[in-house]
PDB file of N, CA and C in Angstrom:
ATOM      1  N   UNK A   1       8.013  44.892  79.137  1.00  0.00           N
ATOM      2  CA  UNK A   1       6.549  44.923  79.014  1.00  0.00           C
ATOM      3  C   UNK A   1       6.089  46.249  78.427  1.00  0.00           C
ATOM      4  N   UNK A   2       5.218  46.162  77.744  1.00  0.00           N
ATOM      5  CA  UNK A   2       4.452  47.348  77.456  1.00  0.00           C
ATOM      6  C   UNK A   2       4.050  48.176  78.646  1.00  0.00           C
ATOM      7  N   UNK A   3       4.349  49.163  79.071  1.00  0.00           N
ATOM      8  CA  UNK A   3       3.696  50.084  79.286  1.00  0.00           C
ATOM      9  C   UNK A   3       3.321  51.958  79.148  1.00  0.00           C
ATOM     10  N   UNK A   4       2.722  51.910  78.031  1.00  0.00           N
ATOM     11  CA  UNK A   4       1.784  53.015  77.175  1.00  0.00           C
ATOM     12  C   UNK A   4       0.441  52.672  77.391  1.00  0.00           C
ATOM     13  N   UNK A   5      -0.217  52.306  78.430  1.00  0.00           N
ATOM     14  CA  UNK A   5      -1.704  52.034  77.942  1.00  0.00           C
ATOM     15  C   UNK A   5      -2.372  52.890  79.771  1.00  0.00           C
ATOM     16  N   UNK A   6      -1.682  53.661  79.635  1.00  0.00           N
ATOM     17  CA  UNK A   6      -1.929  54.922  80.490  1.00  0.00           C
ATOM     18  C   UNK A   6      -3.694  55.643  80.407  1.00  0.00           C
ATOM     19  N   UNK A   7      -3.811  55.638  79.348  1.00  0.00           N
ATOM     20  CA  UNK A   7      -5.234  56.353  79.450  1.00  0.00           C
ATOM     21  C   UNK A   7      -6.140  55.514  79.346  1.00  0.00           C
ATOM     22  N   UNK A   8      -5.932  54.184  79.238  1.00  0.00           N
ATOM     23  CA  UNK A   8      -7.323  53.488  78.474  1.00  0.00           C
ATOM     24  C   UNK A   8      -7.636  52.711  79.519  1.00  0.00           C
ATOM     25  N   UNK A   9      -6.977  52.049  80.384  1.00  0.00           N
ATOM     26  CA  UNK A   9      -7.431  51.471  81.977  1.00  0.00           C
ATOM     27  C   UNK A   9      -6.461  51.230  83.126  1.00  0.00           C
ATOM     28  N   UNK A  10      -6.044  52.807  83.360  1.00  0.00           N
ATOM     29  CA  UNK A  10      -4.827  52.818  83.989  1.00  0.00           C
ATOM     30  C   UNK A  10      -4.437  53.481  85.402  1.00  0.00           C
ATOM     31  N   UNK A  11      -4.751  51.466  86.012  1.00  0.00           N
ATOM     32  CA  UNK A  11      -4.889  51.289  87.289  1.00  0.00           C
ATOM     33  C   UNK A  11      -4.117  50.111  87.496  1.00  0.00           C
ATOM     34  N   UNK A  12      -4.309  48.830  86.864  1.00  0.00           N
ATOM     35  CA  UNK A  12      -3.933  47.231  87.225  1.00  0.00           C
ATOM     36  C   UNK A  12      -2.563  47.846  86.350  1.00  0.00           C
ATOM     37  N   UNK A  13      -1.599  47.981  87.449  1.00  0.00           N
ATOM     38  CA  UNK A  13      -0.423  47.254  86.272  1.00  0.00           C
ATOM     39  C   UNK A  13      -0.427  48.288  84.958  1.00  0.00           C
ATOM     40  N   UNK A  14      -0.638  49.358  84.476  1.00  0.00           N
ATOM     41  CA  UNK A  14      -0.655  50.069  83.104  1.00  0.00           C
ATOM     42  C   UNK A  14      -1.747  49.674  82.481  1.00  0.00           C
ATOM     43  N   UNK A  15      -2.833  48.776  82.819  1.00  0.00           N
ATOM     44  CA  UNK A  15      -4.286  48.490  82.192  1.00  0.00           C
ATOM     45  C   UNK A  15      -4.345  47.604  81.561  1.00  0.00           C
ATOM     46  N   UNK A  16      -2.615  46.325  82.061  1.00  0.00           N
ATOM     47  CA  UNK A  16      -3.162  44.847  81.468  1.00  0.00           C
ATOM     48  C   UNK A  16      -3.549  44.466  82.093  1.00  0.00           C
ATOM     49  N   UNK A  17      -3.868  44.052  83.964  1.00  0.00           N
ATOM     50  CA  UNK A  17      -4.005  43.378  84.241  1.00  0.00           C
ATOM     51  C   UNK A  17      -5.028  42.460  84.439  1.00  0.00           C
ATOM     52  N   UNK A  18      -6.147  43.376  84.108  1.00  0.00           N
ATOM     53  CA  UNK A  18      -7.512  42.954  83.719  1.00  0.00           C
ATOM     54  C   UNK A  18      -7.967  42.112  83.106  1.00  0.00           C
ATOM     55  N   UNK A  19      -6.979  41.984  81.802  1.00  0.00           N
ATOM     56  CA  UNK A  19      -7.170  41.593  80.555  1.00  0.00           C
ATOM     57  C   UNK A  19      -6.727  40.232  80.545  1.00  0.00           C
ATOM     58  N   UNK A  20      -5.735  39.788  81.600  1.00  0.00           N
ATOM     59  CA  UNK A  20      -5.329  38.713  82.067  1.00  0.00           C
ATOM     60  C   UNK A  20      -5.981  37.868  82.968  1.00  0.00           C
ATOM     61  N   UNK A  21      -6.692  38.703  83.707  1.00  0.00           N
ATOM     62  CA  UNK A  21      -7.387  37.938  84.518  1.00  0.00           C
ATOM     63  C   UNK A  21      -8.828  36.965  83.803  1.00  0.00           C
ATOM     64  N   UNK A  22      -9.058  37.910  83.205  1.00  0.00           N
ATOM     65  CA  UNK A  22     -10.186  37.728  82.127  1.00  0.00           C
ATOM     66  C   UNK A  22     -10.239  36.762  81.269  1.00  0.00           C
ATOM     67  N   UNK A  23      -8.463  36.509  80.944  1.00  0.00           N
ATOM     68  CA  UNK A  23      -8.158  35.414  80.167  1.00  0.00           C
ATOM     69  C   UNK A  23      -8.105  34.493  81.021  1.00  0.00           C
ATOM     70  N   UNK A  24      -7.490  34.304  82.107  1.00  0.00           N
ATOM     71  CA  UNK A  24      -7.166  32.697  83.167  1.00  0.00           C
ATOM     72  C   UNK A  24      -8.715  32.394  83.017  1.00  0.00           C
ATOM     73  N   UNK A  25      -9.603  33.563  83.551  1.00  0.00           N
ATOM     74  CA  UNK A  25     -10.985  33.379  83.475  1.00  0.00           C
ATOM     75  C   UNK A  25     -11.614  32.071  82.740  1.00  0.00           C
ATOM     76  N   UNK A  26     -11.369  32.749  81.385  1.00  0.00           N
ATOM     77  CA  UNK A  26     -11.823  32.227  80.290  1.00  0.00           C
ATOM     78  C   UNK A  26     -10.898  30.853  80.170  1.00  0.00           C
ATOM     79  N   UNK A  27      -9.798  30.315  80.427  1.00  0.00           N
ATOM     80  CA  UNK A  27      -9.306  29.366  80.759  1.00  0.00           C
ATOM     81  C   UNK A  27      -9.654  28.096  81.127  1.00  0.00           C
ATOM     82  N   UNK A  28      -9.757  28.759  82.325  1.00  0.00           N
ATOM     83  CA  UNK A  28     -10.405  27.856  83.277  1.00  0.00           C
ATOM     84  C   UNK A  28     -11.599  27.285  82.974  1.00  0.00           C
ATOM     85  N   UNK A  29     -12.627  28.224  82.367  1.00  0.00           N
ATOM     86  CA  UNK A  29     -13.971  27.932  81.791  1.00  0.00           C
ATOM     87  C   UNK A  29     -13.849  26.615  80.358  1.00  0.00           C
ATOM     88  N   UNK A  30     -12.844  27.014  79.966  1.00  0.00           N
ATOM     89  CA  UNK A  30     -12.781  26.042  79.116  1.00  0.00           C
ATOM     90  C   UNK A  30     -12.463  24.725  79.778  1.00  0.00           C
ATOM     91  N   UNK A  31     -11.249  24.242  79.933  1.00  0.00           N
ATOM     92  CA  UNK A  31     -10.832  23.604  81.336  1.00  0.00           C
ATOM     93  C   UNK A  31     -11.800  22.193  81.566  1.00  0.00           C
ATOM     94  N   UNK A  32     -12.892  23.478  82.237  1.00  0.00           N
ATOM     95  CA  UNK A  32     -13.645  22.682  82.946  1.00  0.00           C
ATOM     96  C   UNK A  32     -14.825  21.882  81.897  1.00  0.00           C
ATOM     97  N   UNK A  33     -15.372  22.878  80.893  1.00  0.00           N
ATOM     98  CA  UNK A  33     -15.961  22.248  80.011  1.00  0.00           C
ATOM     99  C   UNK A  33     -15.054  20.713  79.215  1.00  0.00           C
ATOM    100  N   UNK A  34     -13.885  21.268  79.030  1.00  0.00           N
ATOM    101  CA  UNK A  34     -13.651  19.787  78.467  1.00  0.00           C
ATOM    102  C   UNK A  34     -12.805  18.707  78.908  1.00  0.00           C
ATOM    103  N   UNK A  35     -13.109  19.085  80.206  1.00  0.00           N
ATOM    104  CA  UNK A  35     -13.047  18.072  81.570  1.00  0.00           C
ATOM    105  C   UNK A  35     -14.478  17.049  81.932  1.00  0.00           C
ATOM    106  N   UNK A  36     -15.197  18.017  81.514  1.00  0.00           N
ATOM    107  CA  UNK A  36     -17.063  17.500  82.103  1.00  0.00           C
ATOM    108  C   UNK A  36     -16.796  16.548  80.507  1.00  0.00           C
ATOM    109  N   UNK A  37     -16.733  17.081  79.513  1.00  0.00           N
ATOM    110  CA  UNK A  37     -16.993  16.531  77.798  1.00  0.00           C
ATOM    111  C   UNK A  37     -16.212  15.021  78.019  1.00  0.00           C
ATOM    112  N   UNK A  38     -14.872  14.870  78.200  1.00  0.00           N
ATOM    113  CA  UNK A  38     -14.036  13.937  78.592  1.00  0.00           C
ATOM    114  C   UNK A  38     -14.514  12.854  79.622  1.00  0.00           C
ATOM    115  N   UNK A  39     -14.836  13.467  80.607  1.00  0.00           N
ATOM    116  CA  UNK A  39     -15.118  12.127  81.921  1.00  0.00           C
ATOM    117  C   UNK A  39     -16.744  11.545  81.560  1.00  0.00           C
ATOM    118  N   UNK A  40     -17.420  12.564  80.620  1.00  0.00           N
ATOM    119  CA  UNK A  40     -18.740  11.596  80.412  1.00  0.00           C
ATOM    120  C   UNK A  40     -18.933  10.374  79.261  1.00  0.00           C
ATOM    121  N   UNK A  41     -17.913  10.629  78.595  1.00  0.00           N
ATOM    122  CA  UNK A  41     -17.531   9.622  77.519  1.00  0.00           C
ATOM    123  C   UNK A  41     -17.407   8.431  77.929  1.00  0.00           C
TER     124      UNK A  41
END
């Protein structure tokens, strides 16, 4: 794994872990939108 990312948010994990979470985030958000798009058809 990368870890160099020491100064820029470096707490989670070397300052990815944020960035991951952010993504399942965004995931999920989708997910659900084309879950709702799907079952109303």
């Amino acid at each position: 794994m990368m870890n160099h990312t020491d100064g820029w948010m470096g707490g989670w994990d070397g300052g990815g872990m944020w960035i991951w979470a952010l993504f399942g985030l965004i995931v999920v958000g989708l997910l659900v939108v084309v879950i709702n798009r799907l079952s109303k058809k």
